[in-house]
PDB file of N, CA and C in Angstrom:
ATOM      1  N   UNK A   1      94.773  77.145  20.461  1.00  0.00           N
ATOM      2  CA  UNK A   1      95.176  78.448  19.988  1.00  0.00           C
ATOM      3  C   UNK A   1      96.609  78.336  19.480  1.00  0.00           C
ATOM      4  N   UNK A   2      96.689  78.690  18.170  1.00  0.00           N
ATOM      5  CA  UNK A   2      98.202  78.834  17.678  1.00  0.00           C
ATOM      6  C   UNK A   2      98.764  80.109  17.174  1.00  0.00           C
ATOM      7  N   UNK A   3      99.960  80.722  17.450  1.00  0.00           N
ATOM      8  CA  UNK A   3     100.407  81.413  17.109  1.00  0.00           C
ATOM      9  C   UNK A   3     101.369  81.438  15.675  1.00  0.00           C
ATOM     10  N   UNK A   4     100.562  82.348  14.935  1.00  0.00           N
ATOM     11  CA  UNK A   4     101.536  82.314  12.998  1.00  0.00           C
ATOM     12  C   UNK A   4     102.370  83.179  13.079  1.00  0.00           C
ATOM     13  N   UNK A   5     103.258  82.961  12.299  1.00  0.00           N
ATOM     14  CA  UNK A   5     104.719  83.973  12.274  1.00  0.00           C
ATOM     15  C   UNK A   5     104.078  85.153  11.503  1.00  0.00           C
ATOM     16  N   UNK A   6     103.641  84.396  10.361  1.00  0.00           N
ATOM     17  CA  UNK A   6     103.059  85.352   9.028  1.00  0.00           C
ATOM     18  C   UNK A   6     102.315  86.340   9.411  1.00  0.00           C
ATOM     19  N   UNK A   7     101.425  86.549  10.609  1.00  0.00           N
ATOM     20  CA  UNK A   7     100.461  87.691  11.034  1.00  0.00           C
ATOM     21  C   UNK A   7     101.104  88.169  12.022  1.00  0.00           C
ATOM     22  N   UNK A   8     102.455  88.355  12.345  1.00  0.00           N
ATOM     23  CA  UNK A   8     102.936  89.073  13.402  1.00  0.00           C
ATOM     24  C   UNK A   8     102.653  88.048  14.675  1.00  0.00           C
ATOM     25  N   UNK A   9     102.556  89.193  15.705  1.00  0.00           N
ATOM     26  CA  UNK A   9     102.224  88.262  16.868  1.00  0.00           C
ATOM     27  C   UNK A   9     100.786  88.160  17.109  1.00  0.00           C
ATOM     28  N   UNK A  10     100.484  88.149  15.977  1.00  0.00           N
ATOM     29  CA  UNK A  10      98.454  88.021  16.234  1.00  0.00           C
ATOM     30  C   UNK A  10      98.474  86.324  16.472  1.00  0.00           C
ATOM     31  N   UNK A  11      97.334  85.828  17.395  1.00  0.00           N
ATOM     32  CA  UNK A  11      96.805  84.799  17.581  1.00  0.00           C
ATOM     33  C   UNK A  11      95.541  84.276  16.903  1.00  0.00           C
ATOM     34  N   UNK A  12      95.328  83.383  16.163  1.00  0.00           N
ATOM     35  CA  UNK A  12      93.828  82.895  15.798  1.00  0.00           C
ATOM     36  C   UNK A  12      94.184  81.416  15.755  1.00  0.00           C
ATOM     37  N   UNK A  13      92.615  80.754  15.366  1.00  0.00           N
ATOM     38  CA  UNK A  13      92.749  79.524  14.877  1.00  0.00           C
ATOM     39  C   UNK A  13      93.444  79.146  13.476  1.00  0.00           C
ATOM     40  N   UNK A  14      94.001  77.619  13.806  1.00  0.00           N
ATOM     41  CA  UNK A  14      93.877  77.188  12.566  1.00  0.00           C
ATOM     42  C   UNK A  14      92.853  76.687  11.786  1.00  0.00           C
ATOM     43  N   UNK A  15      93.030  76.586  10.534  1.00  0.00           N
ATOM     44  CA  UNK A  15      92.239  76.433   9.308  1.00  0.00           C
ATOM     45  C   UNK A  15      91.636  75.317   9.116  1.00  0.00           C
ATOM     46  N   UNK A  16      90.619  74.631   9.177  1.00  0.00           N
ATOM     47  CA  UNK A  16      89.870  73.556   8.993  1.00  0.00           C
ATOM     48  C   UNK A  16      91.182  72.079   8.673  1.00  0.00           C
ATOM     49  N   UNK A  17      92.017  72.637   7.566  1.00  0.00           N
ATOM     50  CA  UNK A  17      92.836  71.741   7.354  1.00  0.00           C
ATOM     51  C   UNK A  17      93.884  71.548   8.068  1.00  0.00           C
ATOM     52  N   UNK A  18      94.458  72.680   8.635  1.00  0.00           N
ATOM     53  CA  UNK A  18      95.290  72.722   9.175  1.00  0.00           C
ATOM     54  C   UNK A  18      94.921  71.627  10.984  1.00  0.00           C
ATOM     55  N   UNK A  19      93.924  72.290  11.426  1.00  0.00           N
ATOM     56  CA  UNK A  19      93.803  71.805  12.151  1.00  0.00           C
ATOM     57  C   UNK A  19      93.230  69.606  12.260  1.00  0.00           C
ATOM     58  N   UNK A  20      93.082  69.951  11.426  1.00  0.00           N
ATOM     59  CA  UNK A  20      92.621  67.890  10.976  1.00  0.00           C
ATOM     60  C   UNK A  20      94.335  67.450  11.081  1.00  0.00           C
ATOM     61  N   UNK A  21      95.216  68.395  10.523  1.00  0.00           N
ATOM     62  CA  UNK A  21      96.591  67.777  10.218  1.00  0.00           C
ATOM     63  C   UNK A  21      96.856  67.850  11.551  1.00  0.00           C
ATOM     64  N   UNK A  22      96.276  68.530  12.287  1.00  0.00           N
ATOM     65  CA  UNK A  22      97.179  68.708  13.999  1.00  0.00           C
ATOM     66  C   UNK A  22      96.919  67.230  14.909  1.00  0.00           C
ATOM     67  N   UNK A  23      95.634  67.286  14.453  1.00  0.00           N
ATOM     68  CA  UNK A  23      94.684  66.052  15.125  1.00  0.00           C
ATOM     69  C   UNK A  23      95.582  64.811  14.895  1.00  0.00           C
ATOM     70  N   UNK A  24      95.601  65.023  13.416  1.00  0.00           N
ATOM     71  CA  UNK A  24      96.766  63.435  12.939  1.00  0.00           C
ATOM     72  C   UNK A  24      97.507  63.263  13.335  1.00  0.00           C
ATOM     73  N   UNK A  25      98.532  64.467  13.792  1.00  0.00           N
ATOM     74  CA  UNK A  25      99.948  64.608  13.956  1.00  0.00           C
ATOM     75  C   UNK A  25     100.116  64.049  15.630  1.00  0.00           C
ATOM     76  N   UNK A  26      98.740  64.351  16.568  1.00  0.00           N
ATOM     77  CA  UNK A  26      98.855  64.184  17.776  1.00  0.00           C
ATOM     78  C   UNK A  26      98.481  62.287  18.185  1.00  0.00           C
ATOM     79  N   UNK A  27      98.136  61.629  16.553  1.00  0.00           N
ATOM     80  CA  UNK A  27      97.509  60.724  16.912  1.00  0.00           C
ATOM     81  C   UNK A  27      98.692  60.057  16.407  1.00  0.00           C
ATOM     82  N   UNK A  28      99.823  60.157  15.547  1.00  0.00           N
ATOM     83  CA  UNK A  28     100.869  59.763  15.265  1.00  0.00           C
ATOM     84  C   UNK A  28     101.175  59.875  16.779  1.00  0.00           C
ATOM     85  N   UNK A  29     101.496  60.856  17.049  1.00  0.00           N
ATOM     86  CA  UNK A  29     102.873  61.192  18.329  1.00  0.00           C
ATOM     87  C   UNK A  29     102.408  59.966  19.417  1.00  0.00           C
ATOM     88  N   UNK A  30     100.992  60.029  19.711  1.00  0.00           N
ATOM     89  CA  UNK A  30     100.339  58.853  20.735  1.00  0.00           C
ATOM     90  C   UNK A  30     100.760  57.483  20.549  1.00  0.00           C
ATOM     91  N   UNK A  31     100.807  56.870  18.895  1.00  0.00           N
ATOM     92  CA  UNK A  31     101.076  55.812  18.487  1.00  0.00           C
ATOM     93  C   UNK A  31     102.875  55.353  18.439  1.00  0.00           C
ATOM     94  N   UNK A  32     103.389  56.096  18.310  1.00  0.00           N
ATOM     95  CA  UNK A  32     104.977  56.057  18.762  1.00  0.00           C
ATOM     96  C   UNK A  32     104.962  55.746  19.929  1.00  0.00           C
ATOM     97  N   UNK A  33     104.141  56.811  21.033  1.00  0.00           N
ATOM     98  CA  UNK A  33     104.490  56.223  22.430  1.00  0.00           C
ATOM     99  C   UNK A  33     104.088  54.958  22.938  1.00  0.00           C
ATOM    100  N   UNK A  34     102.909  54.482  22.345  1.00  0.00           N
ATOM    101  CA  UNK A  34     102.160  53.352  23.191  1.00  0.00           C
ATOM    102  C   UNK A  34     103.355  52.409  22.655  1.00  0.00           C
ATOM    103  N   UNK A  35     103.674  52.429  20.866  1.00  0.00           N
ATOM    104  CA  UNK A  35     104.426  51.264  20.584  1.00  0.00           C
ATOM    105  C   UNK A  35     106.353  51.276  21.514  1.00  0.00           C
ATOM    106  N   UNK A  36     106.451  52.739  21.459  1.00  0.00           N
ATOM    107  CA  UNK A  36     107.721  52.673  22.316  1.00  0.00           C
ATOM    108  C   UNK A  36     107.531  52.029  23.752  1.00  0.00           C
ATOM    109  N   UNK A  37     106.476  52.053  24.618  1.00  0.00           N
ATOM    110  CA  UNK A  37     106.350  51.971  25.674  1.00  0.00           C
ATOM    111  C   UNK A  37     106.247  50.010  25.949  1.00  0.00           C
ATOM    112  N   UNK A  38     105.302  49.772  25.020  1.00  0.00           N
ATOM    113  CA  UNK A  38     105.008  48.161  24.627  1.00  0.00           C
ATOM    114  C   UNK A  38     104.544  47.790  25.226  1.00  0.00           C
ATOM    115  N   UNK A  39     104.423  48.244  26.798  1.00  0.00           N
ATOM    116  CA  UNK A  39     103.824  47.382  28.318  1.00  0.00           C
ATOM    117  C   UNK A  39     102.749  47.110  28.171  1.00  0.00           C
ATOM    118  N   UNK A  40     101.702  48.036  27.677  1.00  0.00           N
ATOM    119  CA  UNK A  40     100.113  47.421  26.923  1.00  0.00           C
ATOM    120  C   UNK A  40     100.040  46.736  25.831  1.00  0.00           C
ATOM    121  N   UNK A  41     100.216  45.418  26.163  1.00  0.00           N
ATOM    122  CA  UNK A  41     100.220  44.202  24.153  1.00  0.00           C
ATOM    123  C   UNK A  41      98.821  45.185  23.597  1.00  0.00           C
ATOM    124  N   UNK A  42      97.873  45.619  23.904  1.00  0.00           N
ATOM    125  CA  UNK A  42      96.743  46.025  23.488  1.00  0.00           C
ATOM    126  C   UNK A  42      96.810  46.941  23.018  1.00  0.00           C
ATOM    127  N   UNK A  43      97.138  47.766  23.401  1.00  0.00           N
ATOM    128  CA  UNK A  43      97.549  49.423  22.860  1.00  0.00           C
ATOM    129  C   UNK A  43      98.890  49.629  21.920  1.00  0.00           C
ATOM    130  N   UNK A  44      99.884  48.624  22.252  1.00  0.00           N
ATOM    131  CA  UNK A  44     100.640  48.850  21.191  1.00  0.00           C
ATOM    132  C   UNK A  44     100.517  47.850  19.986  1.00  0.00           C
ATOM    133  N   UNK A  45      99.675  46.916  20.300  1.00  0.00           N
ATOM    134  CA  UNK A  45      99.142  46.348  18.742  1.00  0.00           C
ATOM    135  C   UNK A  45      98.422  47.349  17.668  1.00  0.00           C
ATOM    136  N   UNK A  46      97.728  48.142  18.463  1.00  0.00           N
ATOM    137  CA  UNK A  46      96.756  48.905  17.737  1.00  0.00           C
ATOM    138  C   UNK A  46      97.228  50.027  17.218  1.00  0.00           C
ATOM    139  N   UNK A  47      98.332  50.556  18.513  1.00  0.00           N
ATOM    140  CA  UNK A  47      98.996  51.681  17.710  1.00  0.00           C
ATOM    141  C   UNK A  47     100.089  51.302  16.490  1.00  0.00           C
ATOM    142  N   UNK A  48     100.559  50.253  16.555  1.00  0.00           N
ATOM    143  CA  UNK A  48     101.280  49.756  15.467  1.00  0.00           C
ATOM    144  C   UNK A  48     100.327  49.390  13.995  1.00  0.00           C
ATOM    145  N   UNK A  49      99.428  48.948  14.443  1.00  0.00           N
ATOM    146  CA  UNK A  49      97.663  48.468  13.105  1.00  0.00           C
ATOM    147  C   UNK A  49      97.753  50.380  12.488  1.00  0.00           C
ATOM    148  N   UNK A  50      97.699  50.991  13.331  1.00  0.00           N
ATOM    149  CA  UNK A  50      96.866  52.240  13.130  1.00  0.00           C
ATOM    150  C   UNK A  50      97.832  53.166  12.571  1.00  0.00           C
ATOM    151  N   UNK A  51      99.199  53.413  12.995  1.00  0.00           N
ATOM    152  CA  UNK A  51     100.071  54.095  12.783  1.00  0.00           C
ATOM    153  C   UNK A  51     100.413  54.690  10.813  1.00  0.00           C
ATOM    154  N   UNK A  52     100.550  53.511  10.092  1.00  0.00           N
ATOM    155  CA  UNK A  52     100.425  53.399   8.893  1.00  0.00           C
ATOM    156  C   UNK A  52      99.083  54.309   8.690  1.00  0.00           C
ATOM    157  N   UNK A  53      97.760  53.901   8.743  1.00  0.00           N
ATOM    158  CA  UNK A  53      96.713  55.150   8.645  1.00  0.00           C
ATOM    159  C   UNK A  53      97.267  56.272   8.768  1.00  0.00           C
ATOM    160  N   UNK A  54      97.263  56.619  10.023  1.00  0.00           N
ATOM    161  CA  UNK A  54      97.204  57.836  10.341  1.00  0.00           C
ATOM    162  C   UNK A  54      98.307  58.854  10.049  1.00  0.00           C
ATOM    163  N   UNK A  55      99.736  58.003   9.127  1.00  0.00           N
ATOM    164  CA  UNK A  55     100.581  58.685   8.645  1.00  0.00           C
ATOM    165  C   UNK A  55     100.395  58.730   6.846  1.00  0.00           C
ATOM    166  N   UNK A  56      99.565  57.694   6.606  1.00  0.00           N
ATOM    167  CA  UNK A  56      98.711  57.999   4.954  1.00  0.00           C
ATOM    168  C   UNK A  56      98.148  59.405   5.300  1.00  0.00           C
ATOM    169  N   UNK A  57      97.258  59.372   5.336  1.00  0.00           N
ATOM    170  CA  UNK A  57      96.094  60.304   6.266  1.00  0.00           C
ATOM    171  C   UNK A  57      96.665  61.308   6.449  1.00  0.00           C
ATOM    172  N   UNK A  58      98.189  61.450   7.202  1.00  0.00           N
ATOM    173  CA  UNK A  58      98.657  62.960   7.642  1.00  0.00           C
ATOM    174  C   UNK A  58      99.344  63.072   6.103  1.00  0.00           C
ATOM    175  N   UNK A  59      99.890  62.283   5.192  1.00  0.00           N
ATOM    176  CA  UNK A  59     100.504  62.765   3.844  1.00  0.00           C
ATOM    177  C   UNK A  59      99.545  63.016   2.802  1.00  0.00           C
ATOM    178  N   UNK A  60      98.268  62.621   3.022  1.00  0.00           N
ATOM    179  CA  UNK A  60      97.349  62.738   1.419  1.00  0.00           C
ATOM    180  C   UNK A  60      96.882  64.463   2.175  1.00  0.00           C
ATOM    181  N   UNK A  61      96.771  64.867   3.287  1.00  0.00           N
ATOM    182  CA  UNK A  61      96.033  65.658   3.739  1.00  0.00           C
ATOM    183  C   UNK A  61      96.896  66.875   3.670  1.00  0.00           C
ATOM    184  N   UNK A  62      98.782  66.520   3.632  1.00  0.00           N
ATOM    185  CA  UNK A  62      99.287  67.599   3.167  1.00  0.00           C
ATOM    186  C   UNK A  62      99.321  68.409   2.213  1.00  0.00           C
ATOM    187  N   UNK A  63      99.485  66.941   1.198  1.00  0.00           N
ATOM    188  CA  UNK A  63      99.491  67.280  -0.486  1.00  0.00           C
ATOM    189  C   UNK A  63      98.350  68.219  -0.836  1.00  0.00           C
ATOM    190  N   UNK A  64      96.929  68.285  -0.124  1.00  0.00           N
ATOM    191  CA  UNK A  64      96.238  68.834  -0.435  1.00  0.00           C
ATOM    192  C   UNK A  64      96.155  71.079   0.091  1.00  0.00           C
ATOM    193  N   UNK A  65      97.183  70.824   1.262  1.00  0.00           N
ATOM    194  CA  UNK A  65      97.154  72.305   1.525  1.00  0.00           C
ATOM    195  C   UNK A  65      97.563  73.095   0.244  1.00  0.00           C
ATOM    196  N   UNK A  66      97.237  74.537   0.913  1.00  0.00           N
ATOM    197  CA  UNK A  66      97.932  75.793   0.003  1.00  0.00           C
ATOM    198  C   UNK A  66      99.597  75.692   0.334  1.00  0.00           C
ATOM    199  N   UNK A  67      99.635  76.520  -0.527  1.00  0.00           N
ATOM    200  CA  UNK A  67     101.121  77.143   0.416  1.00  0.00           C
ATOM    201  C   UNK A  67     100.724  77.950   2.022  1.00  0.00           C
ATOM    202  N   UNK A  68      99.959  78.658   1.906  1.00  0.00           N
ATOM    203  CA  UNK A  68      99.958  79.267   3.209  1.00  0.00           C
ATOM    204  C   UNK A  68      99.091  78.212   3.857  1.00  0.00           C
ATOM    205  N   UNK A  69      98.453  77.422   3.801  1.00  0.00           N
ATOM    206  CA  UNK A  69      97.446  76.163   4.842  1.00  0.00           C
ATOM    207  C   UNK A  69      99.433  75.713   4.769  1.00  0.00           C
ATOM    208  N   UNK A  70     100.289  74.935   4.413  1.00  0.00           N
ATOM    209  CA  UNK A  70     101.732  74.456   4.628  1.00  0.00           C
ATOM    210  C   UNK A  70     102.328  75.635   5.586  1.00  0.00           C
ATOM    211  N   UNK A  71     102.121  76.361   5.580  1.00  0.00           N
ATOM    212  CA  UNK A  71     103.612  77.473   6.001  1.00  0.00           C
ATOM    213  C   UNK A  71     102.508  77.665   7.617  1.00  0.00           C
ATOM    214  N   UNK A  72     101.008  77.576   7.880  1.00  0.00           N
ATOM    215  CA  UNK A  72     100.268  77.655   8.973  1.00  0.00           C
ATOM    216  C   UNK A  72     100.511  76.281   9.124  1.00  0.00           C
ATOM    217  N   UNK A  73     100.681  74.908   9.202  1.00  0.00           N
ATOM    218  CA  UNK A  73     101.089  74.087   9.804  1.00  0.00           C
ATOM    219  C   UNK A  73     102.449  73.912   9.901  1.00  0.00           C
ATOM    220  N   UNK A  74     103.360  74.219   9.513  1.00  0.00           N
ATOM    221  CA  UNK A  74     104.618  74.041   9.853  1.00  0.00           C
ATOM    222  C   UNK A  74     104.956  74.937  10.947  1.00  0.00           C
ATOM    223  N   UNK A  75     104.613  76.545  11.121  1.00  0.00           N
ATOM    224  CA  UNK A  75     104.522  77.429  12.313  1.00  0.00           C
ATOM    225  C   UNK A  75     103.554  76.214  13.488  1.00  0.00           C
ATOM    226  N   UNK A  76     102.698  75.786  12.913  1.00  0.00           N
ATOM    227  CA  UNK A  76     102.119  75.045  14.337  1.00  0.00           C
ATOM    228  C   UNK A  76     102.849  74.163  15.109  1.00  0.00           C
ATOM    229  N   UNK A  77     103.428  73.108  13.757  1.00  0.00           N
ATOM    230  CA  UNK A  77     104.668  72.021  14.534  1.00  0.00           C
ATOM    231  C   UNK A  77     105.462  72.296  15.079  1.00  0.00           C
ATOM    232  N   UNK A  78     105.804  73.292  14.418  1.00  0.00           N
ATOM    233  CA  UNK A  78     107.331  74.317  15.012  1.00  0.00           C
ATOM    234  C   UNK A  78     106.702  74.622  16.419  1.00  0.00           C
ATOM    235  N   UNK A  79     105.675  75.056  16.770  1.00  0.00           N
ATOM    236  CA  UNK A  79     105.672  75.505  18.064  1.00  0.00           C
ATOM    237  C   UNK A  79     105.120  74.609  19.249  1.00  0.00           C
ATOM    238  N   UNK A  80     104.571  73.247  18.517  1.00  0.00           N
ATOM    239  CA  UNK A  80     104.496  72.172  19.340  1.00  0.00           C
ATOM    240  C   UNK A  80     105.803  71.321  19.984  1.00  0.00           C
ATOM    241  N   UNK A  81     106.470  71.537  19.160  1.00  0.00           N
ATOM    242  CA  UNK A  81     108.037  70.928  18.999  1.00  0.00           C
ATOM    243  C   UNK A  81     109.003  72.258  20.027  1.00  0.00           C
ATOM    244  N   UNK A  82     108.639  73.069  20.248  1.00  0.00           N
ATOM    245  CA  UNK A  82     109.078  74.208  21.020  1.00  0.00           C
ATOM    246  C   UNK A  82     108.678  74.275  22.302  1.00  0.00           C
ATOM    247  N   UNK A  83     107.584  73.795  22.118  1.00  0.00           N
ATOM    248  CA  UNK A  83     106.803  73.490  24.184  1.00  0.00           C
ATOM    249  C   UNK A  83     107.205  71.903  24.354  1.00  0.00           C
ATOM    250  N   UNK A  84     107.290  71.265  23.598  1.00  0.00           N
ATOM    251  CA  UNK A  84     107.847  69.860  23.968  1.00  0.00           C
ATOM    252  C   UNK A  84     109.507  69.554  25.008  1.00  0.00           C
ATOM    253  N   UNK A  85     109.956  70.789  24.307  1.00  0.00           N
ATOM    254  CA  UNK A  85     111.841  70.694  24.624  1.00  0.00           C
ATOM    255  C   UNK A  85     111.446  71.471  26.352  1.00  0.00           C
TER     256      UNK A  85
END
């Protein structure tokens, strides 16, 4: 469940696209950690193999939003990046 600036304080899902970009974004964030962490040679080989994908993948998938599919994922990051701190 994400909350958009643009609809007030209404709650819904994100948008088919939006949400594939969330998926990516969480599979980036995973691949930073395994490779920051390094203690698994296994997991951070793969997240290092994979990382490149999945940051193609999160840029061809931007280029393709609207402006408002962009302005509903950037409110999403923004508020992933807000429960993170």
């Amino acid at each position: 469940m994400f909350i958009t600036r643009s609809s007030g304080s209404a709650t819904r899902q994100p948008s088919a696209k939006v949400a594939r970009a969330l998926e990516i974004h969480r599979s980036v964030v995973a691949c930073h950690e395994h490779i920051a962490r390094g203690s698994d040679g296994t997991h951070a080989l793969s997240a290092t193999l994979m990382l490149p994908c999945y940051q193609a993948e999160f840029r061809n998938l931007a280029l393709a939003l609207t402006s408002d599919e962009e302005r509903e994922l950037r409110y999403a990051l923004d508020a992933l990046c807000d429960c993170a701190v």
